[in-house]
C-alpha atoms as a PDB file:
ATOM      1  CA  UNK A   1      51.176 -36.954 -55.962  1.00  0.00           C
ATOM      2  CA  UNK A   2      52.617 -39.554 -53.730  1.00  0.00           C
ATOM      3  CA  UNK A   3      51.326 -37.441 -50.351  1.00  0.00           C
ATOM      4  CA  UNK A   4      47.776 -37.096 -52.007  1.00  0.00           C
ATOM      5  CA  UNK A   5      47.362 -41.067 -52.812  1.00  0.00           C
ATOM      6  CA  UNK A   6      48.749 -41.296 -49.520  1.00  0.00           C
ATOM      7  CA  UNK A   7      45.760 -39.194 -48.191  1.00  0.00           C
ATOM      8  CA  UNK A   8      43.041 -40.350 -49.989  1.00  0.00           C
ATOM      9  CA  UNK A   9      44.009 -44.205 -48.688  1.00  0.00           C
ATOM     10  CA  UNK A  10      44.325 -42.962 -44.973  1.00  0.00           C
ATOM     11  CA  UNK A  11      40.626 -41.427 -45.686  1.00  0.00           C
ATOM     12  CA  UNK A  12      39.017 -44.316 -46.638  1.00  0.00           C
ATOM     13  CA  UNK A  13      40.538 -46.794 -44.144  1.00  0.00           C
ATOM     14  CA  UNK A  14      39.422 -44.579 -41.391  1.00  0.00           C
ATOM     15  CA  UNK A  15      36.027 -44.712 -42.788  1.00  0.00           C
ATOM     16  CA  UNK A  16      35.274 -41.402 -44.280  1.00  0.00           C
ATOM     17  CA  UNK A  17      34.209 -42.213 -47.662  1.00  0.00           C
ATOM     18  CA  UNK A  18      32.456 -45.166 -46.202  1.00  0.00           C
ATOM     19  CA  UNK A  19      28.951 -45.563 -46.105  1.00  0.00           C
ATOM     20  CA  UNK A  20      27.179 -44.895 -42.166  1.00  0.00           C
ATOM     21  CA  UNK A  21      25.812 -48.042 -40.064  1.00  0.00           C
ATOM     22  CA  UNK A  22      22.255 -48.013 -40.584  1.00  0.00           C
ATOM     23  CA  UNK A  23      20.266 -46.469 -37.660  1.00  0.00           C
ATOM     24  CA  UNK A  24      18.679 -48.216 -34.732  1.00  0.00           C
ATOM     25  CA  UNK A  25      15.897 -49.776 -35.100  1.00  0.00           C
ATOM     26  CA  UNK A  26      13.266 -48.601 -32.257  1.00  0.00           C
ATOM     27  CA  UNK A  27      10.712 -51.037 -31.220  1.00  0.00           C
ATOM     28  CA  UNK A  28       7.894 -50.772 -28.588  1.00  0.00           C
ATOM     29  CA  UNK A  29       5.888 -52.628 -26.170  1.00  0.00           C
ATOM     30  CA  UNK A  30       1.976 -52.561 -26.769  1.00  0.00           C
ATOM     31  CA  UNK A  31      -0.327 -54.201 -24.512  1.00  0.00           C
ATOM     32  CA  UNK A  32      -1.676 -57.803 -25.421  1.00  0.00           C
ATOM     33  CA  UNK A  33      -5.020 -59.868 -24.894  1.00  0.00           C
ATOM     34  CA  UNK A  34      -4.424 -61.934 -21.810  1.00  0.00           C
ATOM     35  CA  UNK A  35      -3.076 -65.796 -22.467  1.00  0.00           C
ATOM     36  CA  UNK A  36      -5.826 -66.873 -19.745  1.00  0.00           C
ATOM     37  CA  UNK A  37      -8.328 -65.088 -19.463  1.00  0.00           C
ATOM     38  CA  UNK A  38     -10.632 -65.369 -16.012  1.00  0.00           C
ATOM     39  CA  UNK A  39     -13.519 -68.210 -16.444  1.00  0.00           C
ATOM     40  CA  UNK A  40     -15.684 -65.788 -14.535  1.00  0.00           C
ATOM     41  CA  UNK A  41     -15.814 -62.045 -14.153  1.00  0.00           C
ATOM     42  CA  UNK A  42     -13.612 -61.588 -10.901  1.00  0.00           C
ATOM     43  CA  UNK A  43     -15.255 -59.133  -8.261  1.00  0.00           C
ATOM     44  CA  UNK A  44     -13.345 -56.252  -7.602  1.00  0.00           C
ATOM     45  CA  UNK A  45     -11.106 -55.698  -4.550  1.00  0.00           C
ATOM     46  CA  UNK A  46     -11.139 -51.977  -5.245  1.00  0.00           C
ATOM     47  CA  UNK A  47     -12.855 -49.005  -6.224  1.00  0.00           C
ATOM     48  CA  UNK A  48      -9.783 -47.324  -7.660  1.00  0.00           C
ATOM     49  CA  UNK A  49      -6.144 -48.353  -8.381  1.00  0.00           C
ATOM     50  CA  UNK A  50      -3.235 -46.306  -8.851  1.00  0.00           C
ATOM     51  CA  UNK A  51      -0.186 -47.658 -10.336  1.00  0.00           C
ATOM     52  CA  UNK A  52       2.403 -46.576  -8.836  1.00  0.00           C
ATOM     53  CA  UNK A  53       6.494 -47.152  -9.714  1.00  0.00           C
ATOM     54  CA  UNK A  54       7.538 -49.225 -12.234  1.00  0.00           C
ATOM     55  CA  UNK A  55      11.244 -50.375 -12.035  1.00  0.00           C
ATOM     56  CA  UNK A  56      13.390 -51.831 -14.816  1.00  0.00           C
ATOM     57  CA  UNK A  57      16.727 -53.893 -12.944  1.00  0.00           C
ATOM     58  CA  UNK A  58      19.897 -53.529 -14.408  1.00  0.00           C
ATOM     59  CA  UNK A  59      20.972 -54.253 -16.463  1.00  0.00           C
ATOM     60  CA  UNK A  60      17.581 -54.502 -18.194  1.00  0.00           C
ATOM     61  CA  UNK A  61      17.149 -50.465 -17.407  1.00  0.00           C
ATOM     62  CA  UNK A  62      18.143 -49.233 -20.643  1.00  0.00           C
ATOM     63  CA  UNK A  63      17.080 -48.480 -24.369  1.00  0.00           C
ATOM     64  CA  UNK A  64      19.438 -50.782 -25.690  1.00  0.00           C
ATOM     65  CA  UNK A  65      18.400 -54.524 -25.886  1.00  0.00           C
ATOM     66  CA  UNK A  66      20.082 -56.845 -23.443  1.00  0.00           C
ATOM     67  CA  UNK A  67      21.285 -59.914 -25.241  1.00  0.00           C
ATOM     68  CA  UNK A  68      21.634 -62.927 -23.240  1.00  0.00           C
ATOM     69  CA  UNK A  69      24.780 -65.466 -24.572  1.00  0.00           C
ATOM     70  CA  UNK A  70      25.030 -68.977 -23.772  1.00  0.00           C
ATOM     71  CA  UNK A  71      28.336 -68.101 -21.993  1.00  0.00           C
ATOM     72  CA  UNK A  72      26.172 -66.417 -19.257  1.00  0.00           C
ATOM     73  CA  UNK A  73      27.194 -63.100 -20.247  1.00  0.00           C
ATOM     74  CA  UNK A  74      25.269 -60.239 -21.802  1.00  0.00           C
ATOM     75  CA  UNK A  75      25.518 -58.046 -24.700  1.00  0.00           C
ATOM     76  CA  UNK A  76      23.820 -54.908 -25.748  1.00  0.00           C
ATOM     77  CA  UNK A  77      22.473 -54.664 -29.287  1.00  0.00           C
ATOM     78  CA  UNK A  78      23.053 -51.206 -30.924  1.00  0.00           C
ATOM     79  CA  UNK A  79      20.974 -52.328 -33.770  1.00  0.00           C
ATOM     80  CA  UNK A  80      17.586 -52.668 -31.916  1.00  0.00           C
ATOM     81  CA  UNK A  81      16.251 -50.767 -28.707  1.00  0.00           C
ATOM     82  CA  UNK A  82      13.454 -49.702 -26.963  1.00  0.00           C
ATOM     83  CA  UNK A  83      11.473 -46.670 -27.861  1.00  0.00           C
ATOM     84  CA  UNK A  84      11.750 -45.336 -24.962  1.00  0.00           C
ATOM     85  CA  UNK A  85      13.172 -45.944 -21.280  1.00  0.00           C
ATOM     86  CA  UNK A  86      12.059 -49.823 -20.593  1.00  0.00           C
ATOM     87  CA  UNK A  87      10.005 -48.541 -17.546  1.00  0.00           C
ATOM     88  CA  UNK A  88       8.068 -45.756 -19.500  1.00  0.00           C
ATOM     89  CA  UNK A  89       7.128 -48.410 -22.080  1.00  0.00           C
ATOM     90  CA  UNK A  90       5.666 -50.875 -20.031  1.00  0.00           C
ATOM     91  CA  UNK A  91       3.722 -48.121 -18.232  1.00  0.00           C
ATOM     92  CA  UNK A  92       0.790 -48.466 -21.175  1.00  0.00           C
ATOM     93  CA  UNK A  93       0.622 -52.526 -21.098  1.00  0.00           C
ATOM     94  CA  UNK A  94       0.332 -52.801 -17.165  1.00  0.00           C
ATOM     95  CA  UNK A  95      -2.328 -50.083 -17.458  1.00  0.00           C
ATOM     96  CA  UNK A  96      -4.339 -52.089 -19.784  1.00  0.00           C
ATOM     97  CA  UNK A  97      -3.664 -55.533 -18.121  1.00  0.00           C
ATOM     98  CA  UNK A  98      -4.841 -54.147 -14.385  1.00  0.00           C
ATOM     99  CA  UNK A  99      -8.022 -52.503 -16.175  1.00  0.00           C
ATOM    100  CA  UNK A 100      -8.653 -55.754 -17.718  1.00  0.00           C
ATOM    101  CA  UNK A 101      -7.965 -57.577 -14.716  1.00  0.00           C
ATOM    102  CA  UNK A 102     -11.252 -56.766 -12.752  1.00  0.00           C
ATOM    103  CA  UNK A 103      -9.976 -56.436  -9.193  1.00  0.00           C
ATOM    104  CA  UNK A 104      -8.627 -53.326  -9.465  1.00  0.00           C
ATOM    105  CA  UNK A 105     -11.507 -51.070 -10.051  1.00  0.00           C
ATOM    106  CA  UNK A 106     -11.181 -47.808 -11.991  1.00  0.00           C
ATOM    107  CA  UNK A 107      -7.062 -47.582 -12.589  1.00  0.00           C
ATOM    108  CA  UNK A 108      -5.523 -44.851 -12.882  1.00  0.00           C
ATOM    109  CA  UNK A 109      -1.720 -43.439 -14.013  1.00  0.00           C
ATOM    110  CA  UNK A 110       0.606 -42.749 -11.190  1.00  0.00           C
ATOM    111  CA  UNK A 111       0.198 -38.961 -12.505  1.00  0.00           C
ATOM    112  CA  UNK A 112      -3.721 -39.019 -11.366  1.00  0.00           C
ATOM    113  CA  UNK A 113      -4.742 -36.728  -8.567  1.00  0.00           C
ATOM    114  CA  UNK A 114      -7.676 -38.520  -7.938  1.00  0.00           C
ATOM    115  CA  UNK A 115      -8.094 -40.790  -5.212  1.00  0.00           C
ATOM    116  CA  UNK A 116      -7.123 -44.461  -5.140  1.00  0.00           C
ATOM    117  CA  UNK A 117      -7.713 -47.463  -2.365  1.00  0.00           C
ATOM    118  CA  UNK A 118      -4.369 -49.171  -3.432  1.00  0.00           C
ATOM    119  CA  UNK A 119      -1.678 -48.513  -5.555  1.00  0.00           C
ATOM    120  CA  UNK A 120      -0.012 -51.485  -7.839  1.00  0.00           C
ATOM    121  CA  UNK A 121       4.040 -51.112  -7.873  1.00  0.00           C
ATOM    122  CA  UNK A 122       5.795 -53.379 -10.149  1.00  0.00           C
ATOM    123  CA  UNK A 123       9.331 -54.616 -10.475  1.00  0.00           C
ATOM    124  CA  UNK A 124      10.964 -55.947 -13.663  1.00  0.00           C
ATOM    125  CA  UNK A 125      13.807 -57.903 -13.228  1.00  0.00           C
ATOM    126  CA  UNK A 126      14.469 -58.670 -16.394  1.00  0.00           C
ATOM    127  CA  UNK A 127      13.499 -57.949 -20.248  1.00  0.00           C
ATOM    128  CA  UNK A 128      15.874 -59.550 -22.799  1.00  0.00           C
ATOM    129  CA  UNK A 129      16.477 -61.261 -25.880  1.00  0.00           C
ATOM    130  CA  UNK A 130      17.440 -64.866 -24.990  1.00  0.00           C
ATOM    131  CA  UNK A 131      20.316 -66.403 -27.403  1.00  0.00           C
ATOM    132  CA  UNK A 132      21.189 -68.977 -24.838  1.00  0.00           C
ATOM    133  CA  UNK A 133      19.965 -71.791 -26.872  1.00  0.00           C
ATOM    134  CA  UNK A 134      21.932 -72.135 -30.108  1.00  0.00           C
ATOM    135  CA  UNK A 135      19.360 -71.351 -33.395  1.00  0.00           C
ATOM    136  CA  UNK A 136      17.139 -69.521 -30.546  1.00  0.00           C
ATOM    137  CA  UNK A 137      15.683 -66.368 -30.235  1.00  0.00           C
ATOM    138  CA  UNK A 138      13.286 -65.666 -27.498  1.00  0.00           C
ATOM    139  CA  UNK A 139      11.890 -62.345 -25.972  1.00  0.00           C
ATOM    140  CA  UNK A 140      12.087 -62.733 -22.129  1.00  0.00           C
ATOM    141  CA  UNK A 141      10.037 -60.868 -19.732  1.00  0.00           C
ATOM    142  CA  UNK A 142       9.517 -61.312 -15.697  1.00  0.00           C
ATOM    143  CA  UNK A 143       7.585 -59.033 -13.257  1.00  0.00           C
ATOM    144  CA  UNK A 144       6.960 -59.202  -9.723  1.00  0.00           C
ATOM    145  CA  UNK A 145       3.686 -57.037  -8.759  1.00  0.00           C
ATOM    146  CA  UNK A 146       2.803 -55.748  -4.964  1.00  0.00           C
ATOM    147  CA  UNK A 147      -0.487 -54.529  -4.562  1.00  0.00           C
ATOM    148  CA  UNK A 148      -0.292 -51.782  -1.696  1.00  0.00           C
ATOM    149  CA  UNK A 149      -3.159 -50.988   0.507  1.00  0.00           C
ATOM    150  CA  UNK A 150      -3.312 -46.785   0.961  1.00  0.00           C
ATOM    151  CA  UNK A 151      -5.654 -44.780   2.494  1.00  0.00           C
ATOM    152  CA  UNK A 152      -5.754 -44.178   6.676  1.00  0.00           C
ATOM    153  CA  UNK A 153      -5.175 -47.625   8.363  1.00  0.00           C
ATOM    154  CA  UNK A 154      -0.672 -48.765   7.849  1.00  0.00           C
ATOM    155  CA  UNK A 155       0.599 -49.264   4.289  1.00  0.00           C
ATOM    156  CA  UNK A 156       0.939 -52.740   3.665  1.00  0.00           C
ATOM    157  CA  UNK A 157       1.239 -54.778   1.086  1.00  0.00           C
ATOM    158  CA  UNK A 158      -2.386 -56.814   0.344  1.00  0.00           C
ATOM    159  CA  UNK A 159      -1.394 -58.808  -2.369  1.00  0.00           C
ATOM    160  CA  UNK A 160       1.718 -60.184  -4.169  1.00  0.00           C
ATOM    161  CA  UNK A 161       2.875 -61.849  -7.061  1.00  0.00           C
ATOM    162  CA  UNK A 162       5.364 -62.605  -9.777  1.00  0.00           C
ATOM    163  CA  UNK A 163       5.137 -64.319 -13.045  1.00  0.00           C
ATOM    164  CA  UNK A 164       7.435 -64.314 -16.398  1.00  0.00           C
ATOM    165  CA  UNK A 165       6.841 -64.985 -19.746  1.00  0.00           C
ATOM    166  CA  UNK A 166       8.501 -65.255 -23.290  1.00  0.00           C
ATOM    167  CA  UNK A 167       7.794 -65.524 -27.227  1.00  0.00           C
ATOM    168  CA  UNK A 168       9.094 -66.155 -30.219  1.00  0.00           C
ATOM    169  CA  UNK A 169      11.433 -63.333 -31.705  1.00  0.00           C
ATOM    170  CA  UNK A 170      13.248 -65.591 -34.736  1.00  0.00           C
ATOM    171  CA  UNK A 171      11.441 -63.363 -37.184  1.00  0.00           C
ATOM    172  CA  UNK A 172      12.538 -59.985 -35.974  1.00  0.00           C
ATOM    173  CA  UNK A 173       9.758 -58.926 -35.021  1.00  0.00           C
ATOM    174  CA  UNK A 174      10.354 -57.422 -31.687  1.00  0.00           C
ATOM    175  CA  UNK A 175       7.374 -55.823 -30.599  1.00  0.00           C
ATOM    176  CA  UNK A 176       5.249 -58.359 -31.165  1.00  0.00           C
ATOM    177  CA  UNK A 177       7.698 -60.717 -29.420  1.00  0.00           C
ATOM    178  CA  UNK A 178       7.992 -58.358 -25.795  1.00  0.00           C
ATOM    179  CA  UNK A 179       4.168 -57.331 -26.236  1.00  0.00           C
ATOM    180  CA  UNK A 180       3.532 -61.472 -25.710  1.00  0.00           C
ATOM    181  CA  UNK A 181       6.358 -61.842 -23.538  1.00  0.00           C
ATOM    182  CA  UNK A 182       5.117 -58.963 -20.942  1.00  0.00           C
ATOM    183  CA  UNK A 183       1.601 -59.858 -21.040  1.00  0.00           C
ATOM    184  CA  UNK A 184       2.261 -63.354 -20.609  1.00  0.00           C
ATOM    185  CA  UNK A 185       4.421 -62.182 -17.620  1.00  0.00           C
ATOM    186  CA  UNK A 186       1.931 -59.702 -16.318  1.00  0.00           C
ATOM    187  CA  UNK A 187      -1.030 -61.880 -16.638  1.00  0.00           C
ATOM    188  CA  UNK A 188       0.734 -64.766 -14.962  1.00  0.00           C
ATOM    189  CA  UNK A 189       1.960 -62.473 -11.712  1.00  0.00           C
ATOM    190  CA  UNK A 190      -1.793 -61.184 -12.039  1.00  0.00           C
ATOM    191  CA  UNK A 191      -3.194 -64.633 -11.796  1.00  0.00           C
ATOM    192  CA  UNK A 192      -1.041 -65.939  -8.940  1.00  0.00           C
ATOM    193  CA  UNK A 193      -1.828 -62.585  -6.838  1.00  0.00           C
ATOM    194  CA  UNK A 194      -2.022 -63.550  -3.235  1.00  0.00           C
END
């Protein structure tokens, strides 16, 4: 009797007869009507646009959300992540944002065989929840865009730009937070393009 009672406490304070955590929560990025729009309908630069690679930095690169502490240090939240890899996700919004844009022409997915006059690579270096500020909750979001010349003549880089942005996230909702937050920061890098 003793041995069984014995048991049956070991059992639940190792967590067996416990309930599980819940499971993540997966959240995604969806592309958003531009904060500034153009005032008039920019001429385009190209006849067809590629994009091309889209990097996530670490330690932004992963599923998991990157917390950022007022201590300077970082966290990652099991609770909520990404649908998918970070650089995947944002493939849909940057999409939308250069077809919007005007400049670029007919764009195309990197996958496209078709051919393009310039290919758009873009760097994220970071995507985050920002708990810096104490009662604060802000989705963060930065990218720096190069917009490559291809075609017979060099490689080289025609345009440039970076730009960041950031929303709201107190209410938990999270996509609607980094969907603001990148196009914020992809319409601002879009806008300063030079």
């Amino acid at each position: 009797m003793c041995l069984a009672v014995v048991a049956a406490m070991l059992a639940v304070s190792a967590g067996c007869l416990s309930s599980a955590p819940p499971p993540a929560r997966s959240w995604t990025v969806e592309a958003s009507t531009p904060t500034a729009l153009p005032s008039a309908e920019p001429k385009p630069m190209f006849a067809a646009t590629r994009l091309g690679s889209v990097s996530v930095l670490a330690p932004y690169d992963q599923p998991m959300f990157t917390v950022r502490r007022a201590d300077g240090s970082v966290a990652f939240d099991p609770a909520n992540r990404f649908a998918a890899q970070p650089a995947a996700l944002l493939k849909g919004p940057l999409l939308s944002n250069l077809s919007a844009d005007g400049r670029f022409g007919r764009v195309m997915h990197q996958s496209s065989v078709a051919s393009a006059d310039a290919v758009v690579e873009v760097v994220v270096p970071e995507l985050s929840i920002d708990c810096r500020t104490s009662g604060e909750r802000k989705a963060r979001a930065a990218v720096m865009v190069n917009v490559v010349r291809t075609g017979r003549a060099a490689r080289d880089i025609a345009l440039s730009g970076s730009g960041s942005g950031e929303a709201d996230a107190a209410d938990g909702n999270y996509s609607a937070a980094f969907s603001a937050a990148v196009g914020t920061a992809v319409a601002n890098a879009l806008s300063g393009l030079r």
